[in-house]
N, C-alpha and C. Protein backbone atom coordinates (compact mmCIF):
# COMPACT_ATOMS: atom_id res chain seq x y z
N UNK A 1 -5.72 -25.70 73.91
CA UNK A 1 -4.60 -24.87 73.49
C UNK A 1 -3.32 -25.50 73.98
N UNK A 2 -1.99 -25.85 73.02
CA UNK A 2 -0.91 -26.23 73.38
C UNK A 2 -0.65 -25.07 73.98
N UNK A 3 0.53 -25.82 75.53
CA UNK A 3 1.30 -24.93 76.38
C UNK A 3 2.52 -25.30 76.27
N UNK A 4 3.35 -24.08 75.91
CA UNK A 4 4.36 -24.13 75.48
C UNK A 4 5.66 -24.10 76.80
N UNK A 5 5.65 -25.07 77.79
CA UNK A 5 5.83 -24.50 79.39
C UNK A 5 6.50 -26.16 79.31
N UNK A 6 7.37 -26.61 80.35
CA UNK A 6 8.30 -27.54 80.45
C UNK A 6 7.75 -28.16 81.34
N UNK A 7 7.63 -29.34 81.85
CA UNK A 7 7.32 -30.23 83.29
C UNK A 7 7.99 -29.43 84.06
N UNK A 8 9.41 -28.86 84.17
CA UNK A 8 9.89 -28.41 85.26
C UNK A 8 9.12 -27.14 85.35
N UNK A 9 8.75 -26.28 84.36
CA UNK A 9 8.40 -25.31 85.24
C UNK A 9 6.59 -25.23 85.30
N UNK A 10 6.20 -26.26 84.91
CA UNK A 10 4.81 -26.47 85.07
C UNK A 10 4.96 -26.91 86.99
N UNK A 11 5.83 -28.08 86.91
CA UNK A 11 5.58 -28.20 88.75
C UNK A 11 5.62 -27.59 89.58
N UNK A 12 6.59 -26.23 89.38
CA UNK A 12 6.86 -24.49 90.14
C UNK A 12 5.88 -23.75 90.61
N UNK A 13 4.76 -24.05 88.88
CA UNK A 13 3.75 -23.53 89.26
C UNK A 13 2.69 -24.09 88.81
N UNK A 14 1.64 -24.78 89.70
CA UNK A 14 0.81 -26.01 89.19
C UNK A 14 -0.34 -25.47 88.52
N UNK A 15 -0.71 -24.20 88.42
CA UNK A 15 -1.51 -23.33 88.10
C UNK A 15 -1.34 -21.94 87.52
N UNK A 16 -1.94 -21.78 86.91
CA UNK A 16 -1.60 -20.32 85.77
C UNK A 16 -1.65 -19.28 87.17
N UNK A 17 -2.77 -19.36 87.63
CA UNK A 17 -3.73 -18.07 88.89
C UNK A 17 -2.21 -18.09 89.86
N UNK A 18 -1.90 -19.34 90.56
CA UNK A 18 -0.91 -19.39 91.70
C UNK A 18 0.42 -18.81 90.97
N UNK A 19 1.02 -19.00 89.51
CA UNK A 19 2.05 -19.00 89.69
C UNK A 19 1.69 -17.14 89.02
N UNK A 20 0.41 -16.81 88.72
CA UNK A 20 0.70 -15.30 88.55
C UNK A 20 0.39 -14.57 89.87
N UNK A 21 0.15 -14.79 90.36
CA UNK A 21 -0.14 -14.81 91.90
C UNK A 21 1.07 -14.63 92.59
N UNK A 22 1.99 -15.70 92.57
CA UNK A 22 3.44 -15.81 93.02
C UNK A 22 4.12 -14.71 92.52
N UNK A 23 4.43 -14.66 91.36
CA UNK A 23 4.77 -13.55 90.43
C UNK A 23 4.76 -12.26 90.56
N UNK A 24 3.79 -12.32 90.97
CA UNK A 24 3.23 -10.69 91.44
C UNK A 24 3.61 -10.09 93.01
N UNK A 25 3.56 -11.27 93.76
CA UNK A 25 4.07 -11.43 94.80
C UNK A 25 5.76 -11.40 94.73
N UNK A 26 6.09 -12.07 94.71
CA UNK A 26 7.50 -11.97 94.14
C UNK A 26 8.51 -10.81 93.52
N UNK A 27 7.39 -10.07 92.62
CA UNK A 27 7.70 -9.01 92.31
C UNK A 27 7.49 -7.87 93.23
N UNK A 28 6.81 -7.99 94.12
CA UNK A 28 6.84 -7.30 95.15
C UNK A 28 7.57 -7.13 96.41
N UNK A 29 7.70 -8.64 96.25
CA UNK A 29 8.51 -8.87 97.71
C UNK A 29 9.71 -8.18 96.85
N UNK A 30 10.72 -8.58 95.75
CA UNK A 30 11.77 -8.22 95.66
C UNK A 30 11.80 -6.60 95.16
N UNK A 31 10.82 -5.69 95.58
CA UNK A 31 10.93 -4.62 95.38
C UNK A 31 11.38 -4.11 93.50
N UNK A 32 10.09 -5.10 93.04
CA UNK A 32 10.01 -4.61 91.82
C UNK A 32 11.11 -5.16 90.53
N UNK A 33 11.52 -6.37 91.14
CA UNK A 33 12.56 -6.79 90.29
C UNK A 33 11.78 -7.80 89.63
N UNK A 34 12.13 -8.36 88.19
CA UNK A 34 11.44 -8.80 87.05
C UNK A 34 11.94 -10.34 87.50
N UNK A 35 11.20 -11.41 87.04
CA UNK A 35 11.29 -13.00 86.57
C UNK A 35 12.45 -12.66 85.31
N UNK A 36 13.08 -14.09 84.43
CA UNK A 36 13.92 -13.60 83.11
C UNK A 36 12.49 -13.80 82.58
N UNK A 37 12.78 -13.15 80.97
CA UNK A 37 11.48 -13.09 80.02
C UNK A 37 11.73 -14.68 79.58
N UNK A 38 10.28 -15.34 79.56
CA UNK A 38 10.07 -16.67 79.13
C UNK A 38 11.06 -17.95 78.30
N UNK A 39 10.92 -16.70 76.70
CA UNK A 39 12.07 -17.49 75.74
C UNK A 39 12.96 -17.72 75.92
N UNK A 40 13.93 -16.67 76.98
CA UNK A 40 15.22 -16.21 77.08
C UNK A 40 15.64 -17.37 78.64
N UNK A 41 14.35 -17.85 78.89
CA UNK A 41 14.77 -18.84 80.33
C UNK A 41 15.34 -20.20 80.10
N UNK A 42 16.60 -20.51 80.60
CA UNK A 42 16.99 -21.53 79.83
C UNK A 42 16.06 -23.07 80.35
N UNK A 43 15.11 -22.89 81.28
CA UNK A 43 14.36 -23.90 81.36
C UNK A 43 13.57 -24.57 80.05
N UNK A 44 13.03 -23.58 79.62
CA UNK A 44 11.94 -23.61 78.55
C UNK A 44 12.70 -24.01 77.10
N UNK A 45 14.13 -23.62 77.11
CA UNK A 45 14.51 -23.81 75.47
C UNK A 45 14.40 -25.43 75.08
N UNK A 46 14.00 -26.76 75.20
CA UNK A 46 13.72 -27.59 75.43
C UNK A 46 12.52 -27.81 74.58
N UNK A 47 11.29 -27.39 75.23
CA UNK A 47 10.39 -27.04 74.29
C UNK A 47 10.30 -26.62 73.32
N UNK A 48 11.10 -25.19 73.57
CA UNK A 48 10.78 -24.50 72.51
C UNK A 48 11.97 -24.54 70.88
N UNK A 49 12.54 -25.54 71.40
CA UNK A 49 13.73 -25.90 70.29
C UNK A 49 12.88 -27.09 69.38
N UNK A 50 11.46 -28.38 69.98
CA UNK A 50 11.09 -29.02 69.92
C UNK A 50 10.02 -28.48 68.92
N UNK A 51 8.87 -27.59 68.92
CA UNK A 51 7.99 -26.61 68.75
C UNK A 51 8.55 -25.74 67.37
N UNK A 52 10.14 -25.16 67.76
CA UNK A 52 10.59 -24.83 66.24
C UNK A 52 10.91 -25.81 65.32
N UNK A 53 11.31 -27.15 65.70
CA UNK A 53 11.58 -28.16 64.77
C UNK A 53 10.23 -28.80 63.92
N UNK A 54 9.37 -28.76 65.20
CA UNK A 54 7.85 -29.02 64.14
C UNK A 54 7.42 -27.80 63.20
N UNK A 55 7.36 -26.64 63.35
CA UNK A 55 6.73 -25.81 62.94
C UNK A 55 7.63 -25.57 62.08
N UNK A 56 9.52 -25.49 61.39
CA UNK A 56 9.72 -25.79 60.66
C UNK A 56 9.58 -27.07 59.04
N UNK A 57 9.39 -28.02 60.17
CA UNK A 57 9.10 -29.33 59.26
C UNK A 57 7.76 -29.17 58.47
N UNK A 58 6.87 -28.57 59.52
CA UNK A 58 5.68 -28.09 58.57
C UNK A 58 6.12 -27.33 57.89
N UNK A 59 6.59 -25.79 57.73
CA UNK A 59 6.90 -24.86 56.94
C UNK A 59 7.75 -25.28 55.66
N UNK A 60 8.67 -25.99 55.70
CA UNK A 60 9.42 -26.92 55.03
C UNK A 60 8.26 -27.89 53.81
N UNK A 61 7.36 -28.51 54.63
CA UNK A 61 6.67 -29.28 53.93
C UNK A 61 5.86 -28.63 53.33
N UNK A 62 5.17 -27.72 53.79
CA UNK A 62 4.13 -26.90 52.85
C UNK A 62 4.71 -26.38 51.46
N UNK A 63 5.85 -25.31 52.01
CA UNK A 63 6.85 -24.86 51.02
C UNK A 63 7.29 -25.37 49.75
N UNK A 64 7.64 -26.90 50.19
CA UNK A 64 8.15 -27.99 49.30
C UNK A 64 6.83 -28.61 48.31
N UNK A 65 5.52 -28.38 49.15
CA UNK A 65 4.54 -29.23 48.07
C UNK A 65 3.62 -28.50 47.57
N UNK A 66 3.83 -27.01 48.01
CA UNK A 66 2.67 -26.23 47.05
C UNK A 66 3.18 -24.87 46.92
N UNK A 67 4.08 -24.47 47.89
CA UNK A 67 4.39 -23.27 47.15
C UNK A 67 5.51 -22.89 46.04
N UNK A 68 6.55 -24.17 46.45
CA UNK A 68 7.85 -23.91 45.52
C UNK A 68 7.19 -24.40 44.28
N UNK A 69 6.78 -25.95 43.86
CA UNK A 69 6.03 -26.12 43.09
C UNK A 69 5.01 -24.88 42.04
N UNK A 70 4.83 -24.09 42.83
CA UNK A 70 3.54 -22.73 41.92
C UNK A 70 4.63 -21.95 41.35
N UNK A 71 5.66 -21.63 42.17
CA UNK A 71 6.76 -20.81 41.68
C UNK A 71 7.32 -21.02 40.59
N UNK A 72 7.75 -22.65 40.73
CA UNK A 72 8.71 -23.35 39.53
C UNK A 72 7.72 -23.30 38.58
N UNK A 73 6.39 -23.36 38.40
CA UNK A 73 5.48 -23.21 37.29
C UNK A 73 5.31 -22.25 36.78
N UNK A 74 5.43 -20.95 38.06
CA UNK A 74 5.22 -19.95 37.04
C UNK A 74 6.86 -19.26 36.42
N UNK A 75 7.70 -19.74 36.79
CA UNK A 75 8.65 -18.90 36.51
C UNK A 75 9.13 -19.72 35.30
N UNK A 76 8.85 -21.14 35.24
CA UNK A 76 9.03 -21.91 34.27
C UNK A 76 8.13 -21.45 33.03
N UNK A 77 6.84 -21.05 33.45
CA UNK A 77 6.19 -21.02 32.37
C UNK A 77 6.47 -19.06 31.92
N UNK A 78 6.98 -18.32 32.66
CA UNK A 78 7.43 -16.80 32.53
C UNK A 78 8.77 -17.29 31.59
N UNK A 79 9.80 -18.25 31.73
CA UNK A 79 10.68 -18.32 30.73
C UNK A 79 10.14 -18.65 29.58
N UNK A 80 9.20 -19.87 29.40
CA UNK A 80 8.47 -19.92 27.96
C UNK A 80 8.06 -19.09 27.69
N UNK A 81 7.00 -17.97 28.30
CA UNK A 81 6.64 -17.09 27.59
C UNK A 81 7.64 -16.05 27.28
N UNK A 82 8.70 -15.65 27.64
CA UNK A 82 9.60 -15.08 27.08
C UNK A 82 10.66 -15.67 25.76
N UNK A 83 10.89 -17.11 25.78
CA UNK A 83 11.29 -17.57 24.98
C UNK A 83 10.26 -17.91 24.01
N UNK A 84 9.27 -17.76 23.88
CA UNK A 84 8.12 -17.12 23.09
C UNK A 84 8.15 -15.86 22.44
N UNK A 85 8.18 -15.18 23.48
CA UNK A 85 8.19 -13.56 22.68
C UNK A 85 9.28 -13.59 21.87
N UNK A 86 10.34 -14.19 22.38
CA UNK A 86 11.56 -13.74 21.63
C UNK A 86 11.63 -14.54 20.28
N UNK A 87 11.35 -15.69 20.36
CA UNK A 87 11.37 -16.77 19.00
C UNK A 87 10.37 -15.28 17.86
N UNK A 88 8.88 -15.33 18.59
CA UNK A 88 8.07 -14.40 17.55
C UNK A 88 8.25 -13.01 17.04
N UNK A 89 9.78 -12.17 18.10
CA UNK A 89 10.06 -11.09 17.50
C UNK A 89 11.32 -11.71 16.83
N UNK A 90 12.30 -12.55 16.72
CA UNK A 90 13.17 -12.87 15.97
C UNK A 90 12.19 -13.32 14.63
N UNK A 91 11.08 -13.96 14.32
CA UNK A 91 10.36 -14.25 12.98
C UNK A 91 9.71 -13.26 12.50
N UNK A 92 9.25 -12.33 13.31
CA UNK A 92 9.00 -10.99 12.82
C UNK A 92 9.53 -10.10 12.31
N UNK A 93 10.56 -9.78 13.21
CA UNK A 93 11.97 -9.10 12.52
C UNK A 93 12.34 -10.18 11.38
N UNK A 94 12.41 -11.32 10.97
CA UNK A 94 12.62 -11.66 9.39
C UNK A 94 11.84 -11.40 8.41
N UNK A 95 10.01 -11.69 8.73
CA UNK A 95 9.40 -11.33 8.05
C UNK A 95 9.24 -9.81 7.77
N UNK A 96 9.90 -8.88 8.63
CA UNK A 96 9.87 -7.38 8.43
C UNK A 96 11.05 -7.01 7.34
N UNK A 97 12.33 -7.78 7.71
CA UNK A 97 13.49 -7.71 6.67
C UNK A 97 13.07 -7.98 4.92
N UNK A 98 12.44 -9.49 5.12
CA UNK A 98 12.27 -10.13 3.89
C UNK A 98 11.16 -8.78 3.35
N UNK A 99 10.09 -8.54 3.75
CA UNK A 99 9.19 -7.55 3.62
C UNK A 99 9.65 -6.23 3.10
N UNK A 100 10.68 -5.71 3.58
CA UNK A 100 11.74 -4.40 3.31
C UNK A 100 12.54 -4.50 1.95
N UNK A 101 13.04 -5.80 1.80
CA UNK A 101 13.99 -6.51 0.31
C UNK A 101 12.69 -7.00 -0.18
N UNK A 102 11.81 -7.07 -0.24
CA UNK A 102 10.77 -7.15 -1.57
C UNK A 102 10.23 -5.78 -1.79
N UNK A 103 10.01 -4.89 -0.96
CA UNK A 103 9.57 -3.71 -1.37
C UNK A 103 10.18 -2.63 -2.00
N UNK A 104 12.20 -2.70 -1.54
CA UNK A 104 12.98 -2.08 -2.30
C UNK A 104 13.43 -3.32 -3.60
N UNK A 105 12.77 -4.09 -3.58
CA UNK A 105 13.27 -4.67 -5.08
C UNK A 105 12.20 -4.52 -5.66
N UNK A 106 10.90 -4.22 -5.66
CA UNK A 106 9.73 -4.04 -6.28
C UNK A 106 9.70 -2.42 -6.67
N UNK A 107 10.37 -1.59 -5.89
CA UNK A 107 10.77 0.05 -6.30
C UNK A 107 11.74 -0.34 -6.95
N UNK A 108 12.93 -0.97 -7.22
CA UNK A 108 13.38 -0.60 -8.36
C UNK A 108 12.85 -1.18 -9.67
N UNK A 109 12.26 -2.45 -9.44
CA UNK A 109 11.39 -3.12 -10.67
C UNK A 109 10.61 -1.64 -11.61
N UNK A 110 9.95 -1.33 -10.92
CA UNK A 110 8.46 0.07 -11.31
C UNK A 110 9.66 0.97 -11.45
N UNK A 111 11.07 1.51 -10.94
CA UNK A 111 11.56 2.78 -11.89
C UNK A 111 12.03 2.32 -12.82
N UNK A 112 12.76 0.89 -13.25
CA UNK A 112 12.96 0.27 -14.02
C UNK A 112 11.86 0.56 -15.47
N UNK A 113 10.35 -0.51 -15.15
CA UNK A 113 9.34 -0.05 -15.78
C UNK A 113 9.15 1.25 -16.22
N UNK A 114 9.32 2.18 -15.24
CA UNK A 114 9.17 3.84 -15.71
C UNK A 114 9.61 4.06 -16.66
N UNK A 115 11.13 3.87 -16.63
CA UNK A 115 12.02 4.50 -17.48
C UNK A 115 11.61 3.80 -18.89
N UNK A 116 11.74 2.30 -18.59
CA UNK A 116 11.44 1.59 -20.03
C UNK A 116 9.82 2.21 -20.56
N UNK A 117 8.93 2.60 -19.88
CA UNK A 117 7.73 3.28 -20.56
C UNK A 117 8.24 4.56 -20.76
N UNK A 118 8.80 5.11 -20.22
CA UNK A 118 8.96 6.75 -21.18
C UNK A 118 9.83 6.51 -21.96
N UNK A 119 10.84 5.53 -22.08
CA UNK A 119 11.78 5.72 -23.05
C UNK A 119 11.21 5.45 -24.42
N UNK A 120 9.59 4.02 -24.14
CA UNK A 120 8.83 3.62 -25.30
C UNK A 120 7.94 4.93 -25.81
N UNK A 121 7.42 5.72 -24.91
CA UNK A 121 6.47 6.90 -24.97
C UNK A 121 7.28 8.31 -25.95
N UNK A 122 8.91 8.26 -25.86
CA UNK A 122 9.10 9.03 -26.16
C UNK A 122 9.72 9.09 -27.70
N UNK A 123 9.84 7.28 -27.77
CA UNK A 123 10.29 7.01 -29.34
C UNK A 123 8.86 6.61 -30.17
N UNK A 124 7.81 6.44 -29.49
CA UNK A 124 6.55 6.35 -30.16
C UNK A 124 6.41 7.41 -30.40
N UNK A 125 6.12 8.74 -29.62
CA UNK A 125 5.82 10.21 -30.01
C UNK A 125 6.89 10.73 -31.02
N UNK A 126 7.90 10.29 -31.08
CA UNK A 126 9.28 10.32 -31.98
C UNK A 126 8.67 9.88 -33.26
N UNK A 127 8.15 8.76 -33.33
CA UNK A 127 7.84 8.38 -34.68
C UNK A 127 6.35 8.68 -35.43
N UNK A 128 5.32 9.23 -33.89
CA UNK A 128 4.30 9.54 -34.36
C UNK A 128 4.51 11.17 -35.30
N UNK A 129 5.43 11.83 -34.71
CA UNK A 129 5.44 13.11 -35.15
C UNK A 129 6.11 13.04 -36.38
N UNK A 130 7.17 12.11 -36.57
CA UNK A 130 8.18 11.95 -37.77
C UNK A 130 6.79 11.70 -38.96
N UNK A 131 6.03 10.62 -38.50
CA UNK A 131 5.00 10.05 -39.55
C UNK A 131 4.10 11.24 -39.76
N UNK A 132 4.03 12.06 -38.94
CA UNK A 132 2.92 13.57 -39.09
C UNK A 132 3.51 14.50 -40.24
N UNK A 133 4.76 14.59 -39.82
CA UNK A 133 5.75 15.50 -40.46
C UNK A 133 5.74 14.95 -41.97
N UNK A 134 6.19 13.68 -41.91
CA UNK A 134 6.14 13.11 -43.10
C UNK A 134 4.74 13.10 -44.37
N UNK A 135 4.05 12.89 -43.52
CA UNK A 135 2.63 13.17 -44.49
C UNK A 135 1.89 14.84 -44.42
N UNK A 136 2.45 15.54 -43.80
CA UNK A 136 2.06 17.12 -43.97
C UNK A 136 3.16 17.40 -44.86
N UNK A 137 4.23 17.01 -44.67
CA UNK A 137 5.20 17.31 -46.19
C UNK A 137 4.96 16.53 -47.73
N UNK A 138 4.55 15.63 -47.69
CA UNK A 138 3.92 15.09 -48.87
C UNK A 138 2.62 15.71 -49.08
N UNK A 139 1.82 15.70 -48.25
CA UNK A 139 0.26 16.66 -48.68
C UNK A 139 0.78 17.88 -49.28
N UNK A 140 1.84 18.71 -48.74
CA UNK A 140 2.17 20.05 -49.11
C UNK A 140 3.25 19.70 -50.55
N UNK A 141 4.05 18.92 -50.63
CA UNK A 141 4.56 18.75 -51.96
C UNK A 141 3.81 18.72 -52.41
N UNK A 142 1.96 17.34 -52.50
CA UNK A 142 1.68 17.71 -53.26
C UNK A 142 0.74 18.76 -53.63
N UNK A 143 0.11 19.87 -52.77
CA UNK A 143 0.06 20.89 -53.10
C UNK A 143 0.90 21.87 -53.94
N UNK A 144 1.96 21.71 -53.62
CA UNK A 144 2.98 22.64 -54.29
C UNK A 144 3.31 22.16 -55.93
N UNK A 145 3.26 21.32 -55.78
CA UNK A 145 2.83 20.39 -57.44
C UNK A 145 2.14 20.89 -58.08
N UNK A 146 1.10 20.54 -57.62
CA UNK A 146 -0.11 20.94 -57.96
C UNK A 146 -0.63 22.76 -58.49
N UNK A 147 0.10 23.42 -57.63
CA UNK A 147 0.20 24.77 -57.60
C UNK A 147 0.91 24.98 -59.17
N UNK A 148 2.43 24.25 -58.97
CA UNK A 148 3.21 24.46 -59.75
C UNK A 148 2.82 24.00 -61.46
N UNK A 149 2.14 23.19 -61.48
CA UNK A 149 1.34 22.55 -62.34
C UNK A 149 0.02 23.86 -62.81
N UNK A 150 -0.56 24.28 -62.04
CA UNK A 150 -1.41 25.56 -62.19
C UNK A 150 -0.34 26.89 -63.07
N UNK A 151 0.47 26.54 -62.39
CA UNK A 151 1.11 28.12 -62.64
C UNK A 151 1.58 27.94 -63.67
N UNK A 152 1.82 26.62 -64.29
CA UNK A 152 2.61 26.63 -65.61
C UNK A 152 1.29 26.12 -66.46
N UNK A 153 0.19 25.95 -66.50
CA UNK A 153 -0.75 26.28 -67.18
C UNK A 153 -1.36 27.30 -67.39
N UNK A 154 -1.54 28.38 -66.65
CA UNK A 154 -1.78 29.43 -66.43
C UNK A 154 -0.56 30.15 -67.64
N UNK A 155 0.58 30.07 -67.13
CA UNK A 155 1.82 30.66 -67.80
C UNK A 155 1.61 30.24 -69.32
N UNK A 156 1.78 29.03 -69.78
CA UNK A 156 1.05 28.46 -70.82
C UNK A 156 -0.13 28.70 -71.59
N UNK A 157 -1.27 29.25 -70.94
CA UNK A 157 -2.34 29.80 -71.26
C UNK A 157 -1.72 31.14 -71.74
N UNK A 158 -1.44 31.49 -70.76
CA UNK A 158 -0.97 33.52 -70.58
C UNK A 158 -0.15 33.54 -72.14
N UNK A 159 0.59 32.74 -72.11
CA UNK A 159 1.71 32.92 -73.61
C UNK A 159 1.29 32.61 -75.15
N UNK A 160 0.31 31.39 -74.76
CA UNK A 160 -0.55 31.51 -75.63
C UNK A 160 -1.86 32.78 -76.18
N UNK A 161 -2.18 32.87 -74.99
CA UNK A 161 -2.93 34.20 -75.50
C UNK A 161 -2.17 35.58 -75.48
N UNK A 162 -1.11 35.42 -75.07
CA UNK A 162 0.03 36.62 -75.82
C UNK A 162 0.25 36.68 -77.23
N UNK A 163 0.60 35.33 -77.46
CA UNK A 163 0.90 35.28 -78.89
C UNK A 163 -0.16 35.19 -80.13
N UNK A 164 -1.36 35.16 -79.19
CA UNK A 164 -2.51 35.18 -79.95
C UNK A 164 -2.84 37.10 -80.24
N UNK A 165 -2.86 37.71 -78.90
CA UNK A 165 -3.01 39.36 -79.16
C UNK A 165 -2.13 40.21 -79.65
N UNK A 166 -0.76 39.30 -80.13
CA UNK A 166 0.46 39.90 -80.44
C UNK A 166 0.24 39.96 -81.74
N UNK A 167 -0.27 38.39 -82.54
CA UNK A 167 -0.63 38.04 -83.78
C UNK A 167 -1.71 39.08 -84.21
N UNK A 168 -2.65 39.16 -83.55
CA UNK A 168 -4.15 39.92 -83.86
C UNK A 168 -3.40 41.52 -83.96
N UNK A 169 -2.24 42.02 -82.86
CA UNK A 169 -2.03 43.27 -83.06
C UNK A 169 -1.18 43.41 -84.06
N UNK A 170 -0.24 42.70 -84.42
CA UNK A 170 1.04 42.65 -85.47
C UNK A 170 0.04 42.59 -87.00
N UNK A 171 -0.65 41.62 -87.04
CA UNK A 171 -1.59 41.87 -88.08
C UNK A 171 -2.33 43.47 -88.69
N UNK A 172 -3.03 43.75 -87.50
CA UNK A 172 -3.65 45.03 -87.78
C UNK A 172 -2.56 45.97 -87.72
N UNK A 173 -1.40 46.13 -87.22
CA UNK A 173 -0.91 47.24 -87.42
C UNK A 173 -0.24 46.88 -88.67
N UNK A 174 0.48 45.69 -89.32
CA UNK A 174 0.41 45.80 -90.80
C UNK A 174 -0.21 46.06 -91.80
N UNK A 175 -1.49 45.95 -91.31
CA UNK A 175 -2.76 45.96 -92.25
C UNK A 175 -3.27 47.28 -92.23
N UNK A 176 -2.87 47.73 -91.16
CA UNK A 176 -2.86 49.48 -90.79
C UNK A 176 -1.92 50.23 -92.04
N UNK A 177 -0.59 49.93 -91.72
CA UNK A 177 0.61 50.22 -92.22
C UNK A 177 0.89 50.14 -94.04
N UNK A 178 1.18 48.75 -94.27
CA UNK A 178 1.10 48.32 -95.79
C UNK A 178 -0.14 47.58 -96.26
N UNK A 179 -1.05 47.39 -95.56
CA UNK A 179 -2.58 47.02 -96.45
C UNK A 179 -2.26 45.46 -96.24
N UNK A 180 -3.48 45.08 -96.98
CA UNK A 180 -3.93 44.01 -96.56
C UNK A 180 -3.01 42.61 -97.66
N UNK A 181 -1.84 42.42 -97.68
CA UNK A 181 -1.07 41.88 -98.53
C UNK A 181 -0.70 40.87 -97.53
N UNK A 182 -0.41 40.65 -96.11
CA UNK A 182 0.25 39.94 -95.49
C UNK A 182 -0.96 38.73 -95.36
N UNK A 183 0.36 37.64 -95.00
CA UNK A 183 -1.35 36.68 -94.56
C UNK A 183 -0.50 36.44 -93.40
N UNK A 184 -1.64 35.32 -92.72
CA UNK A 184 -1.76 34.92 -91.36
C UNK A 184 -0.77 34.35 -90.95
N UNK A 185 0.41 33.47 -91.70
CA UNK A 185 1.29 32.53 -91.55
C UNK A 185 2.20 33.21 -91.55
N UNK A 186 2.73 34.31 -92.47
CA UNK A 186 3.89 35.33 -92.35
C UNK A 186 3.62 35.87 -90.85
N UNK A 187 2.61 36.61 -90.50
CA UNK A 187 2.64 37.30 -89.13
C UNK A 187 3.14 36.69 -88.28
N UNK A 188 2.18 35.14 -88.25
CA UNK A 188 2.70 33.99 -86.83
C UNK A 188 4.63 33.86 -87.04
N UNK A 189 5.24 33.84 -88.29
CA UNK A 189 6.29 33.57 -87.66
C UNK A 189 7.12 34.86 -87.45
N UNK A 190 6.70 35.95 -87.80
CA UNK A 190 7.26 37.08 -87.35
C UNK A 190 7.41 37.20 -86.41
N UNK A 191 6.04 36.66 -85.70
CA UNK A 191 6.18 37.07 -84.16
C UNK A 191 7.04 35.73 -83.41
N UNK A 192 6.77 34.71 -84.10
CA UNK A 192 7.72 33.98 -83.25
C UNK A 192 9.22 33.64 -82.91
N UNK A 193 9.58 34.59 -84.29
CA UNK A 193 10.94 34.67 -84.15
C UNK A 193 11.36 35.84 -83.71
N UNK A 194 10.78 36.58 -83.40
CA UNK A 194 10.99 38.13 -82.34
C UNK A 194 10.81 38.03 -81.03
N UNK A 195 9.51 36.92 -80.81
CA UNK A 195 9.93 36.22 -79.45
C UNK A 195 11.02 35.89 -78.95
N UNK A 196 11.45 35.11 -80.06
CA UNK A 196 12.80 33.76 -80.08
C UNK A 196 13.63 34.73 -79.47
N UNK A 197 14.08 35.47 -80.18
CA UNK A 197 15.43 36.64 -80.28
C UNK A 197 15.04 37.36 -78.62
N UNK A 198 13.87 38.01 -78.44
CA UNK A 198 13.76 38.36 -77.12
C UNK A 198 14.20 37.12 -75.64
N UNK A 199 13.81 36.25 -76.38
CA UNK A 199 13.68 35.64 -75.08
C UNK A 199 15.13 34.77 -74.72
């Protein structure tokens, strides 16, 4: 074990036992009065100025070759990884921007689309109904044609066989009346010129 004790005061006391021995003695003889405390004796600062210069130089040297060294690594490598994080949230935050301007340009693309499909949806149904309209009004003209075409055959029929029971009655009630002198051709135009005049 290094002793941290000076030649001078190693010769005082040539022995640990004698000089605690002395000590104790000493402290007795002087009725309890103390030695100075060790560090504080200016014998010893000699040593112990010698003892701090090594045990600095070590502390110094250790410091210098393995601990500052771990530090500068990690604090070096704590700035990369922060100048890391930060590079990957600055490219993130772009890819989040660029991501945001394609998604509001892709919503207006699709209301864009919207509008242009209902505006197509609503001139197709525009023309589907026009073309509906259009051929339920021609089916019904020509129904109504057709009707009208009935009714004036019918009417045609009807006048004809008017003028047929008019003839048959105008006959017999002449033939009733003045006998059988009239013929068939006098009656027909009797009646058709009494028509004439009626109508």
């Amino acid at each position: 074990m290094l002793s941290l004790v000076t030649p001078a005061f190693a010769q005082e006391a040539p022995h640990a036992g004698a000089a605690a021995g002395e000590l104790h003695e000493g402290a007795e003889a002087h009725g309890g009065e103390h030695g100075a405390f060790p560090p504080f004796d200016p014998a010893t600062f000699g040593s112990q100025l010698l003892w701090l210069a090594i045990f600095f130089g070590l502390l110094y040297f250790l410091m210098s070759r393995v601990a500052l060294p771990r530090i500068g690594s990690i604090l070096s490598e704590r700035d990369n990884r922060i100048a890391g994080d930060l590079a990957e949230a600055g490219r993130l935050k772009k890819e989040t921007d660029a991501a945001i301007a394609a998604y509001e340009q892709a919503l207006a693309t699709a209301r864009q689309n919207a509008h242009a499909i209902a505006h197509a949806a609503r001139e197709e149904a525009k023309s589907k109904i026009a073309g509906e309209r259009a051929r339920i009004e021609g089916g019904l003209r020509e129904k109504l044609e057709a009707a009208e075409l009935r009714i004036a055959e019918v009417k045609n029929r009807a006048l004809s066989e008017v003028d047929a029971v008019a003839k048959e009655a105008t006959e017999t009630l002449v033939e009733v009346l003045l006998g059988p002198r009239v013929t068939q051709p006098e009656v027909a135009e009797a009646v058709q010129s009494a028509l004439a005049e009626r109508g």
